[in-house]
PDB file of N, CA and C in Angstrom:
ATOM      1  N   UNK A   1      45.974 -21.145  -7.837  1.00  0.00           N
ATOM      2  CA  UNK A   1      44.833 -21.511  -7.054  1.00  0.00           C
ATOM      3  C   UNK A   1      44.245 -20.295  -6.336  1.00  0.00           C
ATOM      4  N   UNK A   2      45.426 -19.303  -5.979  1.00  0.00           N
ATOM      5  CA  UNK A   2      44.718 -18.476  -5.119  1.00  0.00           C
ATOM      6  C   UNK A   2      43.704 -17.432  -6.239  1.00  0.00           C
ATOM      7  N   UNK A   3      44.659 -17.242  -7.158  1.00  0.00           N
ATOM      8  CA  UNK A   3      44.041 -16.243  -8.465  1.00  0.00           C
ATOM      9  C   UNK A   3      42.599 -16.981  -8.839  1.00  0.00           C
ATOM     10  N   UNK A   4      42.546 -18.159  -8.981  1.00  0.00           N
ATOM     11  CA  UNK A   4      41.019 -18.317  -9.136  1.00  0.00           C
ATOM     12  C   UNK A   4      40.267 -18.330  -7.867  1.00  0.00           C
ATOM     13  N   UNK A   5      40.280 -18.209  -6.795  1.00  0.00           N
ATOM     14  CA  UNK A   5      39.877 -18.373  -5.423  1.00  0.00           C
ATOM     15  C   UNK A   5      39.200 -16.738  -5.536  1.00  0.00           C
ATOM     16  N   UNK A   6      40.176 -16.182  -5.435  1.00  0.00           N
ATOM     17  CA  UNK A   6      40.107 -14.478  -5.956  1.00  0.00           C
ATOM     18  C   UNK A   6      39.164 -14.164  -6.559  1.00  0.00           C
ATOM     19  N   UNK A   7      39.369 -14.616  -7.816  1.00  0.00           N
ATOM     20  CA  UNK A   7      38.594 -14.185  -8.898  1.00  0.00           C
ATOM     21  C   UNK A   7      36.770 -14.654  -9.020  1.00  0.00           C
ATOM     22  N   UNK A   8      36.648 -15.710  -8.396  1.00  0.00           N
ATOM     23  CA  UNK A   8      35.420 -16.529  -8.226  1.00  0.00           C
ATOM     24  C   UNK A   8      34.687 -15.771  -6.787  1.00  0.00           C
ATOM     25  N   UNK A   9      35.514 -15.184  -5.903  1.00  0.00           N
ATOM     26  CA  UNK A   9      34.740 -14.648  -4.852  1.00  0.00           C
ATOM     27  C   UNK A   9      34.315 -13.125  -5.401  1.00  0.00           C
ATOM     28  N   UNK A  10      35.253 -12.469  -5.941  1.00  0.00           N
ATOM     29  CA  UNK A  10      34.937 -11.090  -6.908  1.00  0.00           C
ATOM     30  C   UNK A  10      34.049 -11.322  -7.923  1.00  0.00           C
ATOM     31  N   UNK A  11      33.852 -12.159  -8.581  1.00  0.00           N
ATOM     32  CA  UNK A  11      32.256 -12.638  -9.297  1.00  0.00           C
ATOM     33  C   UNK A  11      31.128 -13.062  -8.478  1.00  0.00           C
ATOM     34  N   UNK A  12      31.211 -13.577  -7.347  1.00  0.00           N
ATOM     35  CA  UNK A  12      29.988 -13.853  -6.944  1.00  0.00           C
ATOM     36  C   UNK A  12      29.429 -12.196  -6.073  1.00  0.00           C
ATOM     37  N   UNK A  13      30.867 -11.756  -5.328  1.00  0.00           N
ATOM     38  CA  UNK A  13      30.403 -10.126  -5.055  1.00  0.00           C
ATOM     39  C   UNK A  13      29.979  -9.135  -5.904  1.00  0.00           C
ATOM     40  N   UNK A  14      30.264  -9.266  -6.950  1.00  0.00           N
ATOM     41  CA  UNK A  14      29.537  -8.286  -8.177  1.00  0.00           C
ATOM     42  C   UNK A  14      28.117  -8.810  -8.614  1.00  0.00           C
ATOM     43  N   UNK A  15      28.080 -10.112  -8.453  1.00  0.00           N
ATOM     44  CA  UNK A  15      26.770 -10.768  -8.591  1.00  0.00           C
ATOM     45  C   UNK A  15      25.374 -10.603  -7.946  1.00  0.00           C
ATOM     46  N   UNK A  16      25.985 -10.834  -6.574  1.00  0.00           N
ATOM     47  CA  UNK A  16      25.174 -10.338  -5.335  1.00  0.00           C
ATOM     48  C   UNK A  16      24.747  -8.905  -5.121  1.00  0.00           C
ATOM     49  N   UNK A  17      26.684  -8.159  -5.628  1.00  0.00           N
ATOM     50  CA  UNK A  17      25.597  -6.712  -5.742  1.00  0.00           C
ATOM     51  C   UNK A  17      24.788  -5.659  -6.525  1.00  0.00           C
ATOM     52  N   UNK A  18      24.922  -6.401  -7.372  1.00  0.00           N
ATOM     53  CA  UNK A  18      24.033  -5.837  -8.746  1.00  0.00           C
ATOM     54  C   UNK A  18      22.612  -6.442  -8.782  1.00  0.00           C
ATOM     55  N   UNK A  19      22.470  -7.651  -8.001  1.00  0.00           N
ATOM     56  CA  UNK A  19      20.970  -8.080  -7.858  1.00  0.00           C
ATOM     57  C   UNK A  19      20.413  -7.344  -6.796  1.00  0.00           C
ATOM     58  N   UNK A  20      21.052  -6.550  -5.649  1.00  0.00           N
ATOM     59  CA  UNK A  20      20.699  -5.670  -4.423  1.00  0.00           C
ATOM     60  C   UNK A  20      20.420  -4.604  -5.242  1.00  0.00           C
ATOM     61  N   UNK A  21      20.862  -3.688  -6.340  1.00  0.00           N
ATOM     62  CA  UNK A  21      20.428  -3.094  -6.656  1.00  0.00           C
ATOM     63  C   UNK A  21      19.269  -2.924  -7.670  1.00  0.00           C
ATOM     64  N   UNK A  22      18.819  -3.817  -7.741  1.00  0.00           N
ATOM     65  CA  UNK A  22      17.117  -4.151  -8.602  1.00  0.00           C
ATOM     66  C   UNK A  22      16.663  -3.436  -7.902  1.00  0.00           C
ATOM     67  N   UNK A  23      15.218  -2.642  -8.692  1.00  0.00           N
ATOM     68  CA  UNK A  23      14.558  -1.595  -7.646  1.00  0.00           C
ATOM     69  C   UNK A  23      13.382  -2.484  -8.337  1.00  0.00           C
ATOM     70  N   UNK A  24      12.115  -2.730  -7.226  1.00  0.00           N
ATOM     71  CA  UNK A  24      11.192  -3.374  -7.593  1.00  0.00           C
ATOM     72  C   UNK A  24       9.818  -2.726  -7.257  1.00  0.00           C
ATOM     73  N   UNK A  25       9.027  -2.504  -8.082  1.00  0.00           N
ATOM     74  CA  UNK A  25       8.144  -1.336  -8.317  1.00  0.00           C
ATOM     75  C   UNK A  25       6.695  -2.068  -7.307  1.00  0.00           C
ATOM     76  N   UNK A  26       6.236  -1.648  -6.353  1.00  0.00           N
ATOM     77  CA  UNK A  26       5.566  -2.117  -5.415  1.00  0.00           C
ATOM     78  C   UNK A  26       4.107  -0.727  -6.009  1.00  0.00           C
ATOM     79  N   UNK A  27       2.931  -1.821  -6.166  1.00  0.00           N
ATOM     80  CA  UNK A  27       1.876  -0.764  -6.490  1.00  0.00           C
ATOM     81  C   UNK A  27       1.490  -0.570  -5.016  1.00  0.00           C
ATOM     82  N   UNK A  28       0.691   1.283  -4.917  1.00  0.00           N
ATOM     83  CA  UNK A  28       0.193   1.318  -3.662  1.00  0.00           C
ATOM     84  C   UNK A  28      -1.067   1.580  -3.923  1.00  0.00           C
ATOM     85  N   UNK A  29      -2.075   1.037  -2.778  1.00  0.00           N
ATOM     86  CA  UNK A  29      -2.859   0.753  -2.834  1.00  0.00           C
ATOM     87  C   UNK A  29      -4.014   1.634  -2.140  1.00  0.00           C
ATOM     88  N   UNK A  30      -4.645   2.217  -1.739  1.00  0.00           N
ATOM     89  CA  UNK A  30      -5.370   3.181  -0.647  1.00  0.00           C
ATOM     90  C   UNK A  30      -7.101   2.884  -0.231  1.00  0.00           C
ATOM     91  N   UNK A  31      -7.047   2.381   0.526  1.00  0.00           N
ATOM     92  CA  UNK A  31      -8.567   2.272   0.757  1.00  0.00           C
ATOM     93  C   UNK A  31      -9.249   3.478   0.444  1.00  0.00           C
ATOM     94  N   UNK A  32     -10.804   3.807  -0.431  1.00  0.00           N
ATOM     95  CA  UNK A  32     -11.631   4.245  -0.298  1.00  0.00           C
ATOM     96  C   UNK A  32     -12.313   4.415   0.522  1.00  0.00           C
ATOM     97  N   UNK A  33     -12.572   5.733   1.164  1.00  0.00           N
ATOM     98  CA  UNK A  33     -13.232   6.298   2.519  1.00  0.00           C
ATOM     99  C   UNK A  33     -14.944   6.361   1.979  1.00  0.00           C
ATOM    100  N   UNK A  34     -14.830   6.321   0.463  1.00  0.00           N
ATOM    101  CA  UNK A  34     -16.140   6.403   0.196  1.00  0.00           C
ATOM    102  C   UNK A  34     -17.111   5.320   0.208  1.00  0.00           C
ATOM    103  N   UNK A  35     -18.492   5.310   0.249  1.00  0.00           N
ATOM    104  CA  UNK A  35     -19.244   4.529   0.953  1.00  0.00           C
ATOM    105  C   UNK A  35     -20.127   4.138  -0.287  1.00  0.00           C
ATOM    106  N   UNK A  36     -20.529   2.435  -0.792  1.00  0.00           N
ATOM    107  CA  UNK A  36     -21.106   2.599  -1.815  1.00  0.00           C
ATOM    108  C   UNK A  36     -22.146   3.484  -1.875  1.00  0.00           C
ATOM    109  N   UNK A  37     -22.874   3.372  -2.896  1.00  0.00           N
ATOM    110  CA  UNK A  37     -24.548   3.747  -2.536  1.00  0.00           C
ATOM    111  C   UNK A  37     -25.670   3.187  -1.770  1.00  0.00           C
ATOM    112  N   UNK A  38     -25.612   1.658  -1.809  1.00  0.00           N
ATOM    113  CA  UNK A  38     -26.313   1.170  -1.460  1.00  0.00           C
ATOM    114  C   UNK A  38     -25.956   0.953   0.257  1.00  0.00           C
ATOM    115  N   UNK A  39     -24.614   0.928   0.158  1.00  0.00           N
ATOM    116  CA  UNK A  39     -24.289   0.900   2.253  1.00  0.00           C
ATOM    117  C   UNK A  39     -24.659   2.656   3.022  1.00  0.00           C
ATOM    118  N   UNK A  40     -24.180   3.544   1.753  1.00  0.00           N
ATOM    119  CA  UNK A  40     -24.831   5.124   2.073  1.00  0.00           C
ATOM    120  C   UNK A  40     -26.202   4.950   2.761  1.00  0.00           C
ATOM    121  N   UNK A  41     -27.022   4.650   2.026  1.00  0.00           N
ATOM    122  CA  UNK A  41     -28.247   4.839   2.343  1.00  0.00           C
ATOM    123  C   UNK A  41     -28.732   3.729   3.500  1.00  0.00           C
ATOM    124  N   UNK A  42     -28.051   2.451   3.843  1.00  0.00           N
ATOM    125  CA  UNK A  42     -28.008   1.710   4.909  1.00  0.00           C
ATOM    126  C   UNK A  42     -27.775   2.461   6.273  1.00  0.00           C
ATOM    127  N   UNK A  43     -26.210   2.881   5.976  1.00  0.00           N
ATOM    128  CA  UNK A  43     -25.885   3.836   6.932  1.00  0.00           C
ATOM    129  C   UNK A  43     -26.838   5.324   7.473  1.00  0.00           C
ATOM    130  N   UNK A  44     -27.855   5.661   6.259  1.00  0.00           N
ATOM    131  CA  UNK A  44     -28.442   6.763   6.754  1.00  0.00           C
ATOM    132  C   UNK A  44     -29.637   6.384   7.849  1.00  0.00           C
ATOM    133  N   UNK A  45     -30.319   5.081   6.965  1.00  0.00           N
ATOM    134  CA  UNK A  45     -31.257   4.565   7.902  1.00  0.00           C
ATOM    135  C   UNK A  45     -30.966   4.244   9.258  1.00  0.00           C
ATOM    136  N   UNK A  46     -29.835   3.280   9.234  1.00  0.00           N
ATOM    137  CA  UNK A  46     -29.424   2.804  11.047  1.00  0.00           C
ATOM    138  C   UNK A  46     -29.220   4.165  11.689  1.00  0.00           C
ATOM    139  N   UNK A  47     -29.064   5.456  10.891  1.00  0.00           N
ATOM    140  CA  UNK A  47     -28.707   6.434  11.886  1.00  0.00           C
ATOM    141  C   UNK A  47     -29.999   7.270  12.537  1.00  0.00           C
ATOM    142  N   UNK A  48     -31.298   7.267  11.166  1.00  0.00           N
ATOM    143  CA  UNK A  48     -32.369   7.527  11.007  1.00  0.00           C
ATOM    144  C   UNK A  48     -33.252   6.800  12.299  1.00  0.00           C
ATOM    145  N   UNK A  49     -32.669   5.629  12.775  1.00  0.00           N
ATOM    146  CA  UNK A  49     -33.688   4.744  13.288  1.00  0.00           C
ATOM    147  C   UNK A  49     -33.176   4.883  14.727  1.00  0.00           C
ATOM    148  N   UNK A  50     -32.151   5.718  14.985  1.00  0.00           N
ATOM    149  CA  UNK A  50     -31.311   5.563  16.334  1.00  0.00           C
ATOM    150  C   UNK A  50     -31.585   6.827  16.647  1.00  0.00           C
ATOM    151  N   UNK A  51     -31.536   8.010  15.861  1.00  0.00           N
ATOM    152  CA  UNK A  51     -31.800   9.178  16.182  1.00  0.00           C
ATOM    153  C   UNK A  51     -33.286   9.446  16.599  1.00  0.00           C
ATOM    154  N   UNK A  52     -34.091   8.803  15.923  1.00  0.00           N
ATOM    155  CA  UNK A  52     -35.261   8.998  16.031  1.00  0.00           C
ATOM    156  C   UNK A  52     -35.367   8.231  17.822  1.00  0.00           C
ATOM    157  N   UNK A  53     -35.534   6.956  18.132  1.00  0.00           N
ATOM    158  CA  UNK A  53     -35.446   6.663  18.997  1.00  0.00           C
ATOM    159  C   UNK A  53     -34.769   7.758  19.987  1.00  0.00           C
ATOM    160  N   UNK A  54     -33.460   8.248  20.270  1.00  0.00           N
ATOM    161  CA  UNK A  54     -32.759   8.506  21.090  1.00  0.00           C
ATOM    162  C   UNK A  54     -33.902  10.404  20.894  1.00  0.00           C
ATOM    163  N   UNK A  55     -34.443  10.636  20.184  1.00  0.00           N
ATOM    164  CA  UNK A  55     -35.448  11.817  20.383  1.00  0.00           C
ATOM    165  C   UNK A  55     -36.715  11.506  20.932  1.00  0.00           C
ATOM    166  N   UNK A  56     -37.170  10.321  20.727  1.00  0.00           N
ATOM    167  CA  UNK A  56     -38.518  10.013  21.571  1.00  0.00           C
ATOM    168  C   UNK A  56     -38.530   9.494  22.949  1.00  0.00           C
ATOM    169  N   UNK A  57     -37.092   8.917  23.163  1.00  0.00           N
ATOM    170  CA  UNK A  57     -36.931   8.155  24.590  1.00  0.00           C
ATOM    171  C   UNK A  57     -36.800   9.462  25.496  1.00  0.00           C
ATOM    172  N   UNK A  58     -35.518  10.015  25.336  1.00  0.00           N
ATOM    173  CA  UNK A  58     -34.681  11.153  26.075  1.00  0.00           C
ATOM    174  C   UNK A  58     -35.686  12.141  26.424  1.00  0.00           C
ATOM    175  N   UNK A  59     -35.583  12.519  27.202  1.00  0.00           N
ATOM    176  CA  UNK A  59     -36.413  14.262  27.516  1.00  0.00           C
ATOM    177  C   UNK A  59     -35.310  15.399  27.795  1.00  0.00           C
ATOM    178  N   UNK A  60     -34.398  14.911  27.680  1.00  0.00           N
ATOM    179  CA  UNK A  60     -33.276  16.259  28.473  1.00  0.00           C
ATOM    180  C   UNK A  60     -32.793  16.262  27.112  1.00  0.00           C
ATOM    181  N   UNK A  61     -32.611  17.690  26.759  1.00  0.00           N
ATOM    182  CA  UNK A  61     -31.438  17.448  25.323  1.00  0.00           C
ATOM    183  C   UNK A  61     -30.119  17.491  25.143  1.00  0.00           C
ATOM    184  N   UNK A  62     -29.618  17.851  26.777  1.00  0.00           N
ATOM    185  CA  UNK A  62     -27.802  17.656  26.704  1.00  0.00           C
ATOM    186  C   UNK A  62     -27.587  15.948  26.548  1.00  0.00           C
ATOM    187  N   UNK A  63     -28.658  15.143  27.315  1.00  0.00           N
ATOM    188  CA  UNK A  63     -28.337  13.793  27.225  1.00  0.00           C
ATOM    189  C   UNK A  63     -28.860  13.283  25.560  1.00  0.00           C
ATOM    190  N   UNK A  64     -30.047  13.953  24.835  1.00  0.00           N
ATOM    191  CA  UNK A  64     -30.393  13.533  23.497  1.00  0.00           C
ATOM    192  C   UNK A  64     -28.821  13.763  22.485  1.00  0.00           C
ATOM    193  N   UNK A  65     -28.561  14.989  23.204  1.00  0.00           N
ATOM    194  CA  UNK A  65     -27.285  15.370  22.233  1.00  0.00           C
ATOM    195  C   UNK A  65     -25.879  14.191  22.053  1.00  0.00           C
ATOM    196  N   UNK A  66     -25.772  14.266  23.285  1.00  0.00           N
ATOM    197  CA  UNK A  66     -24.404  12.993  24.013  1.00  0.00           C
ATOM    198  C   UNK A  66     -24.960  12.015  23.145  1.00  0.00           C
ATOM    199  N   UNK A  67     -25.835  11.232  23.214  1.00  0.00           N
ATOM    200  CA  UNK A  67     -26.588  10.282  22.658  1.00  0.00           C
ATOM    201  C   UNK A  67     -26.237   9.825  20.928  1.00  0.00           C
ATOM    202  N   UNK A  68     -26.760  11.213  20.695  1.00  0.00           N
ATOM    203  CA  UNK A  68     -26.934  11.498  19.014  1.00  0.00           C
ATOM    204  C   UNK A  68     -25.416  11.809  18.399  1.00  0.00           C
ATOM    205  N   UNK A  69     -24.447  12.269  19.269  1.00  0.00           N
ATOM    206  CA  UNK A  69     -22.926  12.228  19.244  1.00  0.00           C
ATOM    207  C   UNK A  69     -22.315  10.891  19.035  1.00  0.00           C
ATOM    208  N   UNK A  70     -22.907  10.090  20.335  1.00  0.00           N
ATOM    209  CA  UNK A  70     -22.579   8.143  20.116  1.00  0.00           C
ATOM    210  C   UNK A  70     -23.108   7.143  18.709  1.00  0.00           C
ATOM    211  N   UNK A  71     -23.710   8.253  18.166  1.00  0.00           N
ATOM    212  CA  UNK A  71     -24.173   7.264  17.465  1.00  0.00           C
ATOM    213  C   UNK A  71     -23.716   7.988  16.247  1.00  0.00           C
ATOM    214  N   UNK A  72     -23.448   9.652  16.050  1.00  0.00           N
ATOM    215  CA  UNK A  72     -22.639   9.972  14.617  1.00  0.00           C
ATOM    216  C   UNK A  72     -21.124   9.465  14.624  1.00  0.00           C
ATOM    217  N   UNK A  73     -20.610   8.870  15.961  1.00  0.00           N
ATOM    218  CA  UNK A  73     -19.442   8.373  15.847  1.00  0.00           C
ATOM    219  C   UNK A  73     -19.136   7.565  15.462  1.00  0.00           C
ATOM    220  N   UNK A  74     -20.101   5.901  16.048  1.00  0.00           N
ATOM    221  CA  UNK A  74     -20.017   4.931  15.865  1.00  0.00           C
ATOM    222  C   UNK A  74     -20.521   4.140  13.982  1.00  0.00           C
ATOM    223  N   UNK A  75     -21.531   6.067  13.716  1.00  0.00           N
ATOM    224  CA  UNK A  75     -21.570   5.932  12.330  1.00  0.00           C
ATOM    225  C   UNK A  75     -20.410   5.230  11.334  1.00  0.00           C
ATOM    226  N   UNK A  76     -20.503   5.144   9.867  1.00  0.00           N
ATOM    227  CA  UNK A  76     -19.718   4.802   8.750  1.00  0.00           C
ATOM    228  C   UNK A  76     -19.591   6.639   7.889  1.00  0.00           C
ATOM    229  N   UNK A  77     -20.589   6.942   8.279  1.00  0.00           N
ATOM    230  CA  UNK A  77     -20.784   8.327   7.613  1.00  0.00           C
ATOM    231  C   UNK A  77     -19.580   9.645   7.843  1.00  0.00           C
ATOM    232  N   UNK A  78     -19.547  10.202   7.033  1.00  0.00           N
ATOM    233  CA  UNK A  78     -19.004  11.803   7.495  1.00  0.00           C
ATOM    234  C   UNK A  78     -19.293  12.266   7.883  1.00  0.00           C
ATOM    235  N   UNK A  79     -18.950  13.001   8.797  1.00  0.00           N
ATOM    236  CA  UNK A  79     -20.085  14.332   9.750  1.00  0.00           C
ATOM    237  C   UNK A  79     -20.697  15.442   9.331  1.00  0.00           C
ATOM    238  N   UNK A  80     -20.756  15.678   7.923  1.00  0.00           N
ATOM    239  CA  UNK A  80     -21.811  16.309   7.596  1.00  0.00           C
ATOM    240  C   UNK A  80     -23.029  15.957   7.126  1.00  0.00           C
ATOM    241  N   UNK A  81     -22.635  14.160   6.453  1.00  0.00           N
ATOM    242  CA  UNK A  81     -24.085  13.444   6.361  1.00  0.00           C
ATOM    243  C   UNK A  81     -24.506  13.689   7.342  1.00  0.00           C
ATOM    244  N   UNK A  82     -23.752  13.121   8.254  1.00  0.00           N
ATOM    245  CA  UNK A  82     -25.069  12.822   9.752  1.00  0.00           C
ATOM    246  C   UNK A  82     -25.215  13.709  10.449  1.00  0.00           C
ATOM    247  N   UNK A  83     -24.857  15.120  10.052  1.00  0.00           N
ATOM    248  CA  UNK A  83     -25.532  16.186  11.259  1.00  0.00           C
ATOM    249  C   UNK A  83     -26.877  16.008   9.962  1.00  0.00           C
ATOM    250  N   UNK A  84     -26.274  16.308   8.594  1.00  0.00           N
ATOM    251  CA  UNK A  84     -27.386  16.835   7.780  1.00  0.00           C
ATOM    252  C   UNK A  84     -29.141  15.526   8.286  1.00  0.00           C
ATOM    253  N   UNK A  85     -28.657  14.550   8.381  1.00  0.00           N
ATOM    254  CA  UNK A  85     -29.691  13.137   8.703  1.00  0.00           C
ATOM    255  C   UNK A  85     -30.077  13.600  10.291  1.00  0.00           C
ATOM    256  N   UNK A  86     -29.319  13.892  11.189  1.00  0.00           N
ATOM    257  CA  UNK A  86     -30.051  14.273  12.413  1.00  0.00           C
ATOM    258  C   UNK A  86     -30.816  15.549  12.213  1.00  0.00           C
ATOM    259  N   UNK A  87     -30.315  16.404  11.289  1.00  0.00           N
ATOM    260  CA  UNK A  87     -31.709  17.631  11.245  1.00  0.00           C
ATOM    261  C   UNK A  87     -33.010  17.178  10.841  1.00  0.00           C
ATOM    262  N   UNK A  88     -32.819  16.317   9.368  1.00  0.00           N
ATOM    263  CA  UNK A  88     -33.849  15.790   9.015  1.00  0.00           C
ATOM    264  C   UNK A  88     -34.947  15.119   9.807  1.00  0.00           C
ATOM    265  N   UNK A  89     -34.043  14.038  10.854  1.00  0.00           N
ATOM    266  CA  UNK A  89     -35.240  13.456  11.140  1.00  0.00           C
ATOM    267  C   UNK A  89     -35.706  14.317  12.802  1.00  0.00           C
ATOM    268  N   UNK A  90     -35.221  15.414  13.244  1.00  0.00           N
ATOM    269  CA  UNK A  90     -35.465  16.604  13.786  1.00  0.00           C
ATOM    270  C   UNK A  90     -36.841  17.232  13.712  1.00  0.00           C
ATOM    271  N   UNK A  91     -36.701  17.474  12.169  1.00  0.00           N
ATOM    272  CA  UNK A  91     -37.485  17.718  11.825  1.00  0.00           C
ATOM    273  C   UNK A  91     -39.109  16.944  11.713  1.00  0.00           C
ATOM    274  N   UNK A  92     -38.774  15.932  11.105  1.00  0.00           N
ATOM    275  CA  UNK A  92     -39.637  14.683  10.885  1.00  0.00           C
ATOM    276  C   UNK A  92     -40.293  14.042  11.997  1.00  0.00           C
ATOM    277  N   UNK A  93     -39.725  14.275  13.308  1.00  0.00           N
ATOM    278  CA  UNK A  93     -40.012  13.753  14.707  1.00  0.00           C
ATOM    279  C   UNK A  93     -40.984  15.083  15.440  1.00  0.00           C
ATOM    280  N   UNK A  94     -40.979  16.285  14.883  1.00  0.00           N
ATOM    281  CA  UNK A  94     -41.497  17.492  15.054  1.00  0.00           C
ATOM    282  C   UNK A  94     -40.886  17.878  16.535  1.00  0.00           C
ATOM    283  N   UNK A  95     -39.688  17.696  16.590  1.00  0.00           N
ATOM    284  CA  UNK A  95     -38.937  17.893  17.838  1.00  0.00           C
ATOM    285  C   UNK A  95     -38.854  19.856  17.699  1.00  0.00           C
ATOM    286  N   UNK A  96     -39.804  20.555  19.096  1.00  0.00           N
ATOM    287  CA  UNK A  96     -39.634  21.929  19.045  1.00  0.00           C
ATOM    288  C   UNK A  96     -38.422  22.474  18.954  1.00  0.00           C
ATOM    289  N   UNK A  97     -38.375  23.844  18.353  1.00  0.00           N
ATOM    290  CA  UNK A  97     -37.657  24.567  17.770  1.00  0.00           C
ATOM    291  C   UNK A  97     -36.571  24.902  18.373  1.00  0.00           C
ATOM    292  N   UNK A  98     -36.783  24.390  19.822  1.00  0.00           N
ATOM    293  CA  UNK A  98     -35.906  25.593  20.693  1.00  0.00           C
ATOM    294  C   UNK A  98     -34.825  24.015  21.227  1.00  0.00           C
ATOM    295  N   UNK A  99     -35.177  23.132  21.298  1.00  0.00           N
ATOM    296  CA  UNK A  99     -34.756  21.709  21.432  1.00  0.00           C
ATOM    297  C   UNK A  99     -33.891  21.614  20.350  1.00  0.00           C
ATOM    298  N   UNK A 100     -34.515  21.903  18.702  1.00  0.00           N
ATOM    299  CA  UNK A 100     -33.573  21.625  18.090  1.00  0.00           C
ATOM    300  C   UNK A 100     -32.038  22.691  17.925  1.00  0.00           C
ATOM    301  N   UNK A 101     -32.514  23.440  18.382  1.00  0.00           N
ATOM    302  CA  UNK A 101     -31.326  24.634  18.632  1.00  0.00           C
ATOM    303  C   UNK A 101     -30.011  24.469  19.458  1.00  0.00           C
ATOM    304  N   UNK A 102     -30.838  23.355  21.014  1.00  0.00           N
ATOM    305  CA  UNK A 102     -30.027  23.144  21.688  1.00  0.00           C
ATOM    306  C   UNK A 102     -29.219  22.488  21.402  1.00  0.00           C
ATOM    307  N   UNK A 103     -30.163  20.561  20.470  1.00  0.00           N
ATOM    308  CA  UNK A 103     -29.174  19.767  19.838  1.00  0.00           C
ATOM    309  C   UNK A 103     -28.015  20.217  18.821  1.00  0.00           C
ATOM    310  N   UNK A 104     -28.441  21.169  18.021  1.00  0.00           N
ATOM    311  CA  UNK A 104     -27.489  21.799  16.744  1.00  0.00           C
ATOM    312  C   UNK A 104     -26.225  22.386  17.357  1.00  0.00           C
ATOM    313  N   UNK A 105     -26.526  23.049  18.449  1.00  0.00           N
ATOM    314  CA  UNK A 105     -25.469  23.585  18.346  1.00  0.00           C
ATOM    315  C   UNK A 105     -24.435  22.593  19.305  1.00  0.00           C
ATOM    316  N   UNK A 106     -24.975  21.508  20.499  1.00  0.00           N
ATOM    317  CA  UNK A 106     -24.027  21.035  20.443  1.00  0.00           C
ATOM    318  C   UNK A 106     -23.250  20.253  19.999  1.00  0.00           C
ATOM    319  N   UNK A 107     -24.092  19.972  18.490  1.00  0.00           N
ATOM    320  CA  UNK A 107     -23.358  19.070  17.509  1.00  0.00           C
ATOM    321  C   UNK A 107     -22.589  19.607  16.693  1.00  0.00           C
ATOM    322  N   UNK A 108     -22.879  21.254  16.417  1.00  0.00           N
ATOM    323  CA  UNK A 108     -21.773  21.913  15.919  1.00  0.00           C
ATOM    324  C   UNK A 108     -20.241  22.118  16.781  1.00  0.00           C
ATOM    325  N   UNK A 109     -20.824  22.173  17.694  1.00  0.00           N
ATOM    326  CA  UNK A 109     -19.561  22.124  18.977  1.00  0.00           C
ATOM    327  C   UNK A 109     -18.338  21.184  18.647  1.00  0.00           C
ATOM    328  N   UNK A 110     -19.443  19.892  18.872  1.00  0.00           N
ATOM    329  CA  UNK A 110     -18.304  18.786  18.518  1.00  0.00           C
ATOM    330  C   UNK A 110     -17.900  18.356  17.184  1.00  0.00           C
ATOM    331  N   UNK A 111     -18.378  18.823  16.165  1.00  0.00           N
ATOM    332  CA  UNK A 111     -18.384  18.988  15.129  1.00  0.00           C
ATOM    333  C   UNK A 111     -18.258  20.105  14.142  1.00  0.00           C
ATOM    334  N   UNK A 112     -17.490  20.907  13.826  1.00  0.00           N
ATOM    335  CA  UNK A 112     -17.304  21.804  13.311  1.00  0.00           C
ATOM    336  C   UNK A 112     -17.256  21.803  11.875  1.00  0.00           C
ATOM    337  N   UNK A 113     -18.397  22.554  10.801  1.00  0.00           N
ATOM    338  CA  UNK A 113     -18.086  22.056   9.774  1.00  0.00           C
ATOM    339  C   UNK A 113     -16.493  22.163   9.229  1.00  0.00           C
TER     340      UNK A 113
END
């Protein structure tokens, strides 16, 4: 009795531990940081439409800058889209030369390419 008692607990321990050693192949998975096309160009506009605003409201450009910072953050974009989209519409707003100098560089500041 005891020899099968024995023997039946030493089969179920070899049982148990040969199923612990199954290795089970888990796929990994990684979100894409990239942005379709069609949300790209969403994202350029909402930034297009905030920048522009935050250049026609503001008159001081440390506060246009802070501003234009809150809103490349709260972006979906990379920070070189959206410095490249705040020059543009910089430009496009005919914001003077010496204004845009001030904004650039403190967006390079906080932004380093």
């Amino acid at each position: 009795m005891k020899f099968q008692l024995v023997l039946g607990l030493a089969g179920l321990l070899t049982f148990s531990s040969c199923q612990e050693n199954t290795v089970t192949k888990v796929k990994e998975t990684s979100q894409s940081q990239e942005l379709s096309k069609d949300d790209f160009y969403k994202q350029v506009d909402n930034l297009s439409r905030m920048v522009e605003k935050a250049l026609t409201v503001e008159v001081d450009n440390t506060v246009r800058a802070k501003r234009i910072l809150g809103f490349i953050k709260k972006s979906k974009l990379d920070p070189k889209s959206a410095k490249k989209t705040v020059m543009k519409m910089m430009q496009k707003t005919n914001t003077p030369i010496e204004d845009q100098k001030e904004i650039t560089y403190i967006l390079n500041k906080a932004f380093p390419n």
